[in-house]
Protein backbone atom coordinates (compact mmCIF):
# COMPACT_ATOMS: atom_id res chain seq x y z
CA UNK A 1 -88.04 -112.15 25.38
CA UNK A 2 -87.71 -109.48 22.31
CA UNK A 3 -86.28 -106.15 23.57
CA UNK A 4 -86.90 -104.55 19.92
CA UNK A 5 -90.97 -105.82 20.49
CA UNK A 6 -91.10 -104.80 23.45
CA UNK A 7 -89.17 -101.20 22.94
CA UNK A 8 -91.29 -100.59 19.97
CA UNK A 9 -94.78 -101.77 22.28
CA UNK A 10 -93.03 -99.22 24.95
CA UNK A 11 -93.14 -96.16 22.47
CA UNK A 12 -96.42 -97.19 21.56
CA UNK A 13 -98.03 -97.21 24.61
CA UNK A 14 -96.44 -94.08 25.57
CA UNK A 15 -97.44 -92.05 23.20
CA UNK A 16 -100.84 -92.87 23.25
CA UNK A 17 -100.83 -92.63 27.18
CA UNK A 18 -98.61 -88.66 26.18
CA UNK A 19 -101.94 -87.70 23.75
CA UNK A 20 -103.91 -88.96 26.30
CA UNK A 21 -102.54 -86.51 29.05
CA UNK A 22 -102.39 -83.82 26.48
CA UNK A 23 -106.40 -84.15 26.00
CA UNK A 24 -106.66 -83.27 29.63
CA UNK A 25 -104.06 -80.89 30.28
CA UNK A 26 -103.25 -78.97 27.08
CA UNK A 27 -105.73 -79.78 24.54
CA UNK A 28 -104.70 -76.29 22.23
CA UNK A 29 -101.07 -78.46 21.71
CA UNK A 30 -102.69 -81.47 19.22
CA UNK A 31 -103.12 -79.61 15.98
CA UNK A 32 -104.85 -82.32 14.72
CA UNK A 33 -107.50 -82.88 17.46
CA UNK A 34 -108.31 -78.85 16.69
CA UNK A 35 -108.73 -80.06 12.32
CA UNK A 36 -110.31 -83.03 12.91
CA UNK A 37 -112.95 -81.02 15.51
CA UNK A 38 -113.39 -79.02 12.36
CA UNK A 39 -113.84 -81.23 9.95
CA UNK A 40 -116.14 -84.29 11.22
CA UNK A 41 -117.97 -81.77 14.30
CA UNK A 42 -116.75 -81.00 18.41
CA UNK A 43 -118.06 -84.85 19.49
CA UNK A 44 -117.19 -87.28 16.07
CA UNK A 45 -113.84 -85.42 15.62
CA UNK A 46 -112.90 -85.56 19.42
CA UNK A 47 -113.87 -89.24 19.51
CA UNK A 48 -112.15 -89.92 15.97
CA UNK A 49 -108.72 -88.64 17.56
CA UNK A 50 -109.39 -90.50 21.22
CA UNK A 51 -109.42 -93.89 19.46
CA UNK A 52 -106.78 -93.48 16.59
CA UNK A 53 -104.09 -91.44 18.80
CA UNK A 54 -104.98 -92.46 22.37
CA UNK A 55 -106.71 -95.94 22.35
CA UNK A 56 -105.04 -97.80 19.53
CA UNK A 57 -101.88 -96.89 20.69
CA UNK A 58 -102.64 -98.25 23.59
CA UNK A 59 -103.83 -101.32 23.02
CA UNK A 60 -101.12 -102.16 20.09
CA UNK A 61 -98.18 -100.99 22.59
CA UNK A 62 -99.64 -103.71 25.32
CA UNK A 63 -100.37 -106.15 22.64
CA UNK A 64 -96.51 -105.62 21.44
CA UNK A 65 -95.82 -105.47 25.13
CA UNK A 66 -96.68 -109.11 25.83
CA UNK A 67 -95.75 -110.90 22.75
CA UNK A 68 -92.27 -109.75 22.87
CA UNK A 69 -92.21 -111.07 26.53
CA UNK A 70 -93.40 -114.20 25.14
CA UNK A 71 -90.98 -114.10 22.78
CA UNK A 72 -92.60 -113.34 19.59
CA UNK A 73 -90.14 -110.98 17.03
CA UNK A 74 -91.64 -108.13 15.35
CA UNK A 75 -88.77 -107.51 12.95
């Protein structure tokens, strides 16, 4: 077991799972959801920000997660 893999898979996770929350409770907080809205349109900017600050997050923090349970190092 890595701690430092499995801390960093920990932040990871969380603060995809914090945006996530923050969509649903308090969207006016994420700046960046409000530019990117802008930008690419309501739907492609919403769904632009969902996957690269919710989703991949996410799935990199589990991914993290389990390697450094199974030992893998990150650093």
């Amino acid at each position: 077991m890595d701690p430092i893999t499995m801390a960093l898979g920990l932040g990871a996770a969380g603060f995809g799972s914090y945006t996530t929350y923050l969509r649903f409770s308090n969207p006016e907080k994420l700046g960046k959801l409000e530019a990117m809205r802008e930008k690419f349109g309501t739907a492609a900017g919403t769904a632009i920000h969902t996957v690269t600050y919710s989703i991949a997050p996410i799935v990199v923090g589990l991914i993290l997660i389990v390697a450094g349970s199974n030992g893998y190092k990150l650093v």
